[in-house]
N, C-alpha and C. Protein backbone atom coordinates (compact mmCIF):
# COMPACT_ATOMS: atom_id res chain seq x y z
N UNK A 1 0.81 -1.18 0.00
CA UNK A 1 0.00 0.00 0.00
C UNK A 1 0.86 1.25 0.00
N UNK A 2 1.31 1.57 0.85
CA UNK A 2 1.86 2.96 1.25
C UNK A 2 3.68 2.51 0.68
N UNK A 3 3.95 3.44 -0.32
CA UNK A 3 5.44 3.64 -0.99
C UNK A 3 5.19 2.64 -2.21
N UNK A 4 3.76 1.97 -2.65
CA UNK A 4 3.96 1.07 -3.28
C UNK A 4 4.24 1.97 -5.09
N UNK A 5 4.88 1.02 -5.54
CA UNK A 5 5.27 2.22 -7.15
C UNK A 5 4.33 2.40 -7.83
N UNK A 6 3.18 2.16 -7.89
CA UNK A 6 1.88 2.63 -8.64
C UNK A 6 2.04 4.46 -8.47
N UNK A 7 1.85 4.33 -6.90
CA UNK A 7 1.86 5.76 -7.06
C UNK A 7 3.02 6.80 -7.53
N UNK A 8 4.13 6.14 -8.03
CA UNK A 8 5.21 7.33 -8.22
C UNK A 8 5.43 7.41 -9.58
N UNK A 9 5.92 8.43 -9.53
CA UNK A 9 5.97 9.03 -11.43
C UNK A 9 7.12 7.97 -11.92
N UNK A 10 6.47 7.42 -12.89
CA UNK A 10 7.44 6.62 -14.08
C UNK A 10 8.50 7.20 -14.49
N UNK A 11 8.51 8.37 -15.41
CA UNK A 11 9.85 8.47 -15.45
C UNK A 11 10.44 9.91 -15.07
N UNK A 12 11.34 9.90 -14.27
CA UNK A 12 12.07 10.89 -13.92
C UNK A 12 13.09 11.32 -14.59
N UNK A 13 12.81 10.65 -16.05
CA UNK A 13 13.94 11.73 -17.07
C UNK A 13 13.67 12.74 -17.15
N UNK A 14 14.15 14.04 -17.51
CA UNK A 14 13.81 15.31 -17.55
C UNK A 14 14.53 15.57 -18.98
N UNK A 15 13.89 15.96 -20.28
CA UNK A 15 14.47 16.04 -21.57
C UNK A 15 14.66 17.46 -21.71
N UNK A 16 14.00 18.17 -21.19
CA UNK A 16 14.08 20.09 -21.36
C UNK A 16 13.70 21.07 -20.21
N UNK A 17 15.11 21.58 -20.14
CA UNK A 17 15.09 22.74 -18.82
C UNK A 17 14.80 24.17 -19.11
N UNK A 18 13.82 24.83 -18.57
CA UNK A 18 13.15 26.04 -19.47
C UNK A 18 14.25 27.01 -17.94
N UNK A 19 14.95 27.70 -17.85
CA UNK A 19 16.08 28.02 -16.89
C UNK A 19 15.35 29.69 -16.50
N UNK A 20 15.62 29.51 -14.98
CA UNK A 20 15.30 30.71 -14.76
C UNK A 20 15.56 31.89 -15.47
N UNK A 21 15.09 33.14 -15.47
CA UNK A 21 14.79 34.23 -16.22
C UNK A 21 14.44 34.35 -17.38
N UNK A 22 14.53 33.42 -17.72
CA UNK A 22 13.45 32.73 -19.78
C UNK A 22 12.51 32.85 -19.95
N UNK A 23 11.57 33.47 -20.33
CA UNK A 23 9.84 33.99 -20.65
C UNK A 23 9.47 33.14 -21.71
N UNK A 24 8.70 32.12 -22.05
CA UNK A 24 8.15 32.01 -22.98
C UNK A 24 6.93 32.50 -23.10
N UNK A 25 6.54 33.36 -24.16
CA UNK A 25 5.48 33.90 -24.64
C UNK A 25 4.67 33.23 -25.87
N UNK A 26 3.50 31.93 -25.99
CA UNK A 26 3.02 31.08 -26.65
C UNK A 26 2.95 29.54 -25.66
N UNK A 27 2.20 28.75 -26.18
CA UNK A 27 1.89 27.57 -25.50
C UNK A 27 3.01 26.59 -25.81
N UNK A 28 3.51 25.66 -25.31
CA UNK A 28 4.77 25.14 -24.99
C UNK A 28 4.17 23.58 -25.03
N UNK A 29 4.62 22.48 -26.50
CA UNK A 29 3.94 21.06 -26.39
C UNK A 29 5.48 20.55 -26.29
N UNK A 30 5.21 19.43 -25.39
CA UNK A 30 6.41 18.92 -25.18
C UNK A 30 5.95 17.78 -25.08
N UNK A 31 7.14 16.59 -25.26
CA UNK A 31 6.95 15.12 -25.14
C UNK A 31 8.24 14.57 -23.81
N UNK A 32 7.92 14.06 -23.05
CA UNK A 32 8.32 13.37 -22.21
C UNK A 32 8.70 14.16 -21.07
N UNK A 33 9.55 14.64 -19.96
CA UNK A 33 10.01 15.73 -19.16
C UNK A 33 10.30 17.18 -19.09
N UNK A 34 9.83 17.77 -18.74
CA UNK A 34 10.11 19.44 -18.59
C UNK A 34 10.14 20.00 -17.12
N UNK A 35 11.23 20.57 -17.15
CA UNK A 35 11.40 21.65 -15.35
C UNK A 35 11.61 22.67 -15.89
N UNK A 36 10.80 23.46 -15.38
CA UNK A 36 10.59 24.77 -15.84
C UNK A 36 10.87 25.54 -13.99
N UNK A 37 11.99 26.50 -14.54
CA UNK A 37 12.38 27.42 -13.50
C UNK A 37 12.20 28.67 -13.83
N UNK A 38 12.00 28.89 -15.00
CA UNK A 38 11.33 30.49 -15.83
C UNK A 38 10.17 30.64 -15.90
N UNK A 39 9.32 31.33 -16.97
CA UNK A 39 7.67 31.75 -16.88
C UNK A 39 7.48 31.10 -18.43
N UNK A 40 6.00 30.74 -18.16
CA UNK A 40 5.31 30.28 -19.84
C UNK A 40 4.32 30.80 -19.78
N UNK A 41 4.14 31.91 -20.48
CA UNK A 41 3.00 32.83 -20.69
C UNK A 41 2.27 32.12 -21.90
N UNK A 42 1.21 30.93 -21.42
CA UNK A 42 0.89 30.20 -22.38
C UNK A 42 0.24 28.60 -21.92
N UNK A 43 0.12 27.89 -22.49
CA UNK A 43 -0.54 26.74 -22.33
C UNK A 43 0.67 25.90 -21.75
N UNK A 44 0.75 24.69 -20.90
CA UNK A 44 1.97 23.66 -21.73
C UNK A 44 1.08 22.63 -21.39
N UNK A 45 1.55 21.51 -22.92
CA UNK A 45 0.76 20.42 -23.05
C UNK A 45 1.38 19.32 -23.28
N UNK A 46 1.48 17.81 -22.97
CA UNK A 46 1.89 17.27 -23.10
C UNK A 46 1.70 16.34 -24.14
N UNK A 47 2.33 16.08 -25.50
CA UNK A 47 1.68 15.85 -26.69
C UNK A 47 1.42 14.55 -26.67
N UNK A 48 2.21 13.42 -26.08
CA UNK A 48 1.54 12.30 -26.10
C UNK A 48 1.69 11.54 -24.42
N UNK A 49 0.88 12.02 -24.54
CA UNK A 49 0.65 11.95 -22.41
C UNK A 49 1.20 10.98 -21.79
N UNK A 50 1.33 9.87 -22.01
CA UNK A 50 1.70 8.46 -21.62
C UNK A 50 2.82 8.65 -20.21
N UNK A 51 4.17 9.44 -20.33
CA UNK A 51 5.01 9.37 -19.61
C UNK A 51 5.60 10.87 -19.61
N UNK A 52 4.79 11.68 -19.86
CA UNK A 52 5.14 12.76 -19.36
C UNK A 52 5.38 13.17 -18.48
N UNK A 53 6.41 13.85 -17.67
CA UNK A 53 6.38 14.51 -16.28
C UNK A 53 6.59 16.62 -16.65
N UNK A 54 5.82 17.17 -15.98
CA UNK A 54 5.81 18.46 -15.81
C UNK A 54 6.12 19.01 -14.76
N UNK A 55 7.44 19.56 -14.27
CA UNK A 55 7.86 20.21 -13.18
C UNK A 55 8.03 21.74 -13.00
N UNK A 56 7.23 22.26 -12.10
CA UNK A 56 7.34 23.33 -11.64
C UNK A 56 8.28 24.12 -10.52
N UNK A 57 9.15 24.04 -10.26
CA UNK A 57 10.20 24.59 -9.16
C UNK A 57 9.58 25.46 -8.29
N UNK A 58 10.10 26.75 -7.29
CA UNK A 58 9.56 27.54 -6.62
C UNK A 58 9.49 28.59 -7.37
N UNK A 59 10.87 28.75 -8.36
CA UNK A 59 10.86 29.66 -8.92
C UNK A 59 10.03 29.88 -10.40
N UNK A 60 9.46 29.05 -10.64
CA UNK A 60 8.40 28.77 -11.70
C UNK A 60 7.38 29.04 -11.92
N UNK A 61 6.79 29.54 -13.33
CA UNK A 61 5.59 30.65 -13.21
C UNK A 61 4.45 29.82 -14.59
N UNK A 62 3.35 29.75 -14.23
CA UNK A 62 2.92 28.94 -15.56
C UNK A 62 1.70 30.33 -15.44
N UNK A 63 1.58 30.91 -16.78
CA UNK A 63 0.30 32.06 -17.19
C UNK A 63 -0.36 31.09 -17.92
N UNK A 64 -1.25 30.10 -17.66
CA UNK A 64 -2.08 29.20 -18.67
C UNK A 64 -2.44 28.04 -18.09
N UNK A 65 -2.94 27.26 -19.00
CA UNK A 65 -3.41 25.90 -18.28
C UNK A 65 -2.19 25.09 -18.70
N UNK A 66 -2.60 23.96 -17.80
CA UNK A 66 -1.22 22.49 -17.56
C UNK A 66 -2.28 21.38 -18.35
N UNK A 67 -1.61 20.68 -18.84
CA UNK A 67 -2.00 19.33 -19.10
C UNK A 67 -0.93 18.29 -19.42
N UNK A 68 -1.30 17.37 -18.64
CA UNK A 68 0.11 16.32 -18.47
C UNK A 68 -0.32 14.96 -17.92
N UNK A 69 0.36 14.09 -17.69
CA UNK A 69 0.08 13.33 -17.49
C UNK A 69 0.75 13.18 -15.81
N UNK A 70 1.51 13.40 -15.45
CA UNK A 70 2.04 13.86 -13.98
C UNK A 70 2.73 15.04 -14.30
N UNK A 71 2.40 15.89 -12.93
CA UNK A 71 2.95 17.10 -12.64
C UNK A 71 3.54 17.04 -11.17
N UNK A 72 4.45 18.02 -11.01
CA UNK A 72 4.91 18.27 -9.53
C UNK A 72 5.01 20.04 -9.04
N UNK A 73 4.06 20.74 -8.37
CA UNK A 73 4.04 21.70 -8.62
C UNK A 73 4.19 22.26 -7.60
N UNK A 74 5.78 23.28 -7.29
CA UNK A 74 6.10 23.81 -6.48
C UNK A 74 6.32 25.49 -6.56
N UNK A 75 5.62 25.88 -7.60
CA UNK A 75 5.72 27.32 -8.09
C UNK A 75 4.00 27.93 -8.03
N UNK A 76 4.52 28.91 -9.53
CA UNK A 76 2.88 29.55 -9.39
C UNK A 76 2.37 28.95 -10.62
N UNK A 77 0.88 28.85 -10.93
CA UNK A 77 0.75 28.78 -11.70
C UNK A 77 -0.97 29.40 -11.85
N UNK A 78 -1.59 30.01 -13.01
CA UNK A 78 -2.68 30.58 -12.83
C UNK A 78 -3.41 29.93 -14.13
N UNK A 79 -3.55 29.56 -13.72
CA UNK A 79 -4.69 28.70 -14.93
C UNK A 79 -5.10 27.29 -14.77
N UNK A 80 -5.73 26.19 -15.43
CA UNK A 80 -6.26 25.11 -15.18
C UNK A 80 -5.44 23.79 -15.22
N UNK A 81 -4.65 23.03 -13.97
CA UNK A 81 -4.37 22.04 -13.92
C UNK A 81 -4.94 20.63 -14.41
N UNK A 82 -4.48 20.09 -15.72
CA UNK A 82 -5.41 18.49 -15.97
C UNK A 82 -4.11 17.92 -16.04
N UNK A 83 -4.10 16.53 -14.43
CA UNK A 83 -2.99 15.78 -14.09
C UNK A 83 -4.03 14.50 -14.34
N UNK A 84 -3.62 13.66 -15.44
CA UNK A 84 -4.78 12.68 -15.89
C UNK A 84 -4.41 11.25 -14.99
N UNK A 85 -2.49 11.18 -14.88
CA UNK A 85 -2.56 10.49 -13.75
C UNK A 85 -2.39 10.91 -12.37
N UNK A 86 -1.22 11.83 -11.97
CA UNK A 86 -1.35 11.92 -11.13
C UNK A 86 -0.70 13.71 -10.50
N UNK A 87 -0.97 14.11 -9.60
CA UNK A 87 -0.73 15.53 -9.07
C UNK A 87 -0.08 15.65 -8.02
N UNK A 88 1.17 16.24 -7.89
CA UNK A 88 2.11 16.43 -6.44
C UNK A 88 2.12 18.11 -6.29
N UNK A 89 1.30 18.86 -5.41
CA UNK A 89 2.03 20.20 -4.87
C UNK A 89 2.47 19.94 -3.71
N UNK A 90 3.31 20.65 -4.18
CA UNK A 90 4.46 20.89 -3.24
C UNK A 90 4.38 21.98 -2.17
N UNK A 91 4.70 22.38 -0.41
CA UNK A 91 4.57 23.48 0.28
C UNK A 91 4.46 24.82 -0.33
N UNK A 92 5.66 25.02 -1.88
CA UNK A 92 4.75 26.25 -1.90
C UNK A 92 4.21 26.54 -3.38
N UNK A 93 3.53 25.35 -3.38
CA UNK A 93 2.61 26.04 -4.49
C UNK A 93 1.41 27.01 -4.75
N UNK A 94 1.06 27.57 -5.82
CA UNK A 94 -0.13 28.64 -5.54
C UNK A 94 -0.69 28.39 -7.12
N UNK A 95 -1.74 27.93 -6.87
CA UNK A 95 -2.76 28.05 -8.04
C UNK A 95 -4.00 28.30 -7.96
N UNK A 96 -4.22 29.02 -9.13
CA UNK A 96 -4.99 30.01 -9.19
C UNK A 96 -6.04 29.66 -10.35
N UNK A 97 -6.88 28.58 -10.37
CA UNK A 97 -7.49 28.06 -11.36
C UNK A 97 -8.53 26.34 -10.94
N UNK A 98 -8.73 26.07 -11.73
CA UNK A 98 -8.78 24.58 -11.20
C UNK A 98 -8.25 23.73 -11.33
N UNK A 99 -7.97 22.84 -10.47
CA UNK A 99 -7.50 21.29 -10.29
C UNK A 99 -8.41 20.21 -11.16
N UNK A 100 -8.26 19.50 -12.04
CA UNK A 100 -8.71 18.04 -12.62
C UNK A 100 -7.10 16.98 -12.17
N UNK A 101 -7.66 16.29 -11.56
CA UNK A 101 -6.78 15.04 -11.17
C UNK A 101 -7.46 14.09 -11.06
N UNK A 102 -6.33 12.67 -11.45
CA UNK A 102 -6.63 11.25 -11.39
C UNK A 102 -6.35 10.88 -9.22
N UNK A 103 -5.13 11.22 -9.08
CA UNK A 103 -4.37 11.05 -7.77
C UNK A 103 -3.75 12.14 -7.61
N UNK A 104 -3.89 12.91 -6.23
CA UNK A 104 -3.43 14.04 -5.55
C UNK A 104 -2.28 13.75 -4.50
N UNK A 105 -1.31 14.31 -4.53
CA UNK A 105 -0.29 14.56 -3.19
C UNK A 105 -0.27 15.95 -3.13
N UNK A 106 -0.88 16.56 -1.53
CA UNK A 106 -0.37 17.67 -1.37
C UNK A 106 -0.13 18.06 -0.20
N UNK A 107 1.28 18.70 0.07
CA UNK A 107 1.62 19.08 0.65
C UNK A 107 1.27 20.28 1.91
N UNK A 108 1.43 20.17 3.37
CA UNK A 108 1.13 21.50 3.95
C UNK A 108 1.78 22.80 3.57
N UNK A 109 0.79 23.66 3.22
CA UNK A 109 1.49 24.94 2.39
C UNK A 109 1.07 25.29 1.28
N UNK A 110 0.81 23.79 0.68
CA UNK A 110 0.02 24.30 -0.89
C UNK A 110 -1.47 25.40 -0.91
N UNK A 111 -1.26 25.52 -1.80
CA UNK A 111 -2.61 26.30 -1.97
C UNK A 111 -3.36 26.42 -3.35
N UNK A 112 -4.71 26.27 -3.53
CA UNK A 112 -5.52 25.82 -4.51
C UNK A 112 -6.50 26.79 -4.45
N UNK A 113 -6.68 28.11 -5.30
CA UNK A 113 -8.10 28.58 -5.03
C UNK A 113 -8.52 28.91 -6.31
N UNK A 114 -9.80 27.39 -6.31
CA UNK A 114 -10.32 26.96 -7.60
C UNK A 114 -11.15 26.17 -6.88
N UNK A 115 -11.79 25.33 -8.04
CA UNK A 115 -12.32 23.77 -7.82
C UNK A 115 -11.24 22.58 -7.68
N UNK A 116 -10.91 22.09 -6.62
CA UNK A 116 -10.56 20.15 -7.04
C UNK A 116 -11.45 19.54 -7.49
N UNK A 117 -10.96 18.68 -8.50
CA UNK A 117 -12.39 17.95 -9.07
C UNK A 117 -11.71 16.51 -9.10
N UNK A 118 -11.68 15.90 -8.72
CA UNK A 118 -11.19 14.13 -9.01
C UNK A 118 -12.10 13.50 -10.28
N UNK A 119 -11.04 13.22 -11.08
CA UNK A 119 -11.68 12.47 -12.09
C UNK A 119 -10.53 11.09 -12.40
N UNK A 120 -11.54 10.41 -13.10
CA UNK A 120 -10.60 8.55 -14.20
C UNK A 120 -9.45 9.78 -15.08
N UNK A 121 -8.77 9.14 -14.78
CA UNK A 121 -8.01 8.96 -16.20
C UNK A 121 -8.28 9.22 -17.59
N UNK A 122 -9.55 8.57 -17.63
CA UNK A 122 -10.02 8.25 -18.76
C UNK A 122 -10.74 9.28 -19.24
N UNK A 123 -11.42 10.12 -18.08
CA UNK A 123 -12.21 11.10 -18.46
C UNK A 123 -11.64 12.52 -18.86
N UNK A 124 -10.77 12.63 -18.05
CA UNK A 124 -9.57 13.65 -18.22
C UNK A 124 -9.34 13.94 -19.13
N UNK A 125 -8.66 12.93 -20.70
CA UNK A 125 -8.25 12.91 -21.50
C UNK A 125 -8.95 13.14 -22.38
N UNK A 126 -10.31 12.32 -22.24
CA UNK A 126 -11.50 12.67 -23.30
C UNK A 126 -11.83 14.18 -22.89
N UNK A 127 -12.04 15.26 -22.03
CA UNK A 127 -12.06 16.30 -21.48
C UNK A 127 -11.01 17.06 -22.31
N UNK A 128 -10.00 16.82 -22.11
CA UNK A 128 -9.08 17.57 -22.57
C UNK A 128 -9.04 17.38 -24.38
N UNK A 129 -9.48 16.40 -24.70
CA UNK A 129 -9.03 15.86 -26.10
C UNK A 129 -10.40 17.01 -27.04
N UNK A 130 -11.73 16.50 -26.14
CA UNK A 130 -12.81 17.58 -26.65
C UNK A 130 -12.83 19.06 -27.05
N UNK A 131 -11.50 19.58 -25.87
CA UNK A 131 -11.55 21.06 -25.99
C UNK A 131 -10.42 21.54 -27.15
N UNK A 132 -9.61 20.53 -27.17
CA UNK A 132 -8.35 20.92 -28.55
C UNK A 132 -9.43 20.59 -29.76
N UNK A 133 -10.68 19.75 -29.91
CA UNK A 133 -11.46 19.66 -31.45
C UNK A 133 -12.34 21.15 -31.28
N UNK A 134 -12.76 21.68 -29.98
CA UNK A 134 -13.72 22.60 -29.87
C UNK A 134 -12.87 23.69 -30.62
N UNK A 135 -11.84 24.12 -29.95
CA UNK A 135 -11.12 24.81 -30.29
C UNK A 135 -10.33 25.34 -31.94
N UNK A 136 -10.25 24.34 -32.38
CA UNK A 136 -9.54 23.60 -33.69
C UNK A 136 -10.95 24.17 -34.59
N UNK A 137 -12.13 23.72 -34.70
CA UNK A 137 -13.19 24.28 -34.86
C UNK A 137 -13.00 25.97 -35.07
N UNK A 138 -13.48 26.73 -33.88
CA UNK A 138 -13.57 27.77 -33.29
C UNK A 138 -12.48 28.69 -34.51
N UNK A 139 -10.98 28.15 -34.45
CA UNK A 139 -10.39 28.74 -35.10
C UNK A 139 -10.28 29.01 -36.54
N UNK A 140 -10.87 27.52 -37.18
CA UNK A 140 -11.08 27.66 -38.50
C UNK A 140 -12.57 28.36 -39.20
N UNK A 141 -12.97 28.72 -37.95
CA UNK A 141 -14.06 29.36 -38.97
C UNK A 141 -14.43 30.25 -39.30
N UNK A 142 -14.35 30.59 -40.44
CA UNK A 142 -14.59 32.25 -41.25
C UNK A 142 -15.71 32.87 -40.90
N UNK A 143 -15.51 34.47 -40.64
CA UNK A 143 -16.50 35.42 -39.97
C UNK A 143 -17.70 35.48 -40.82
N UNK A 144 -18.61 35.67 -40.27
CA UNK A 144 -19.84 35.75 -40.80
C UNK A 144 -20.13 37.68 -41.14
């Protein structure tokens, strides 16, 4: 039960370090690990969710929504968390949006002022998968 490896993030490779004082301005798709110690004025998404990890530091700033498949979030972030498997804040996190999670760890200190919403896995993805066709839509269509 308790320490068993279900609950811990698969992989702890980390493929791209976004380094303190670095702004990205646009949404940020990445495949497999990211620690972000700078700001992403923007979405970040994880393009094929499976073994993604998304790390937030203290010094880390997300302007947008998360979607990932595990996150660890010890910074700020203001927009909508979807952790389809699983969610770690950390003492000092601060978000400013809502929570969608499969499995939660959080820490004393964190802070959440939004909705938590616990959801499958399964639903998450279909959730998230709906709003990139809504969207995709939305953008292609010529003004009336």
């Amino acid at each position: 039960m308790w320490g068993s490896n279900k609950n811990k993030i698969r992989s702890s490779k980390i493929d791209t370090l976004i380094g303190q004082g670095i702004v990205i301005n646009g949404d940020v798709k990445f495949d497999g690990g990211l620690h972000l110690d700078g700001k992403i004025v923007g979405n970040a998404i994880a393009e094929n969710g499976g073994n993604s990890v998304f790390i937030v530091s203290d010094k880390g700033r997300v302007e947008g929504d998360i979607s990932v498949s595990f996150a660890i979030i010890n910074g700020e972030v203001t927009g909508n968390v979807y952790a389809s498997e699983k969610l770690e804040l950390s003492g000092k996190a601060r978000i400013t949006g809502d929570v969608h999670y499969s499995l939660l760890e959080m820490a004393s200190g964190a802070e959440v002022n939004g909705k938590m919403v616990h959801e499958s896995e399964k639903k998450l993805l279909e959730h998230h998968v709906s709003e990139d066709v809504d969207d995709e839509h939305a953008q292609s269509a010529e003004p009336v």
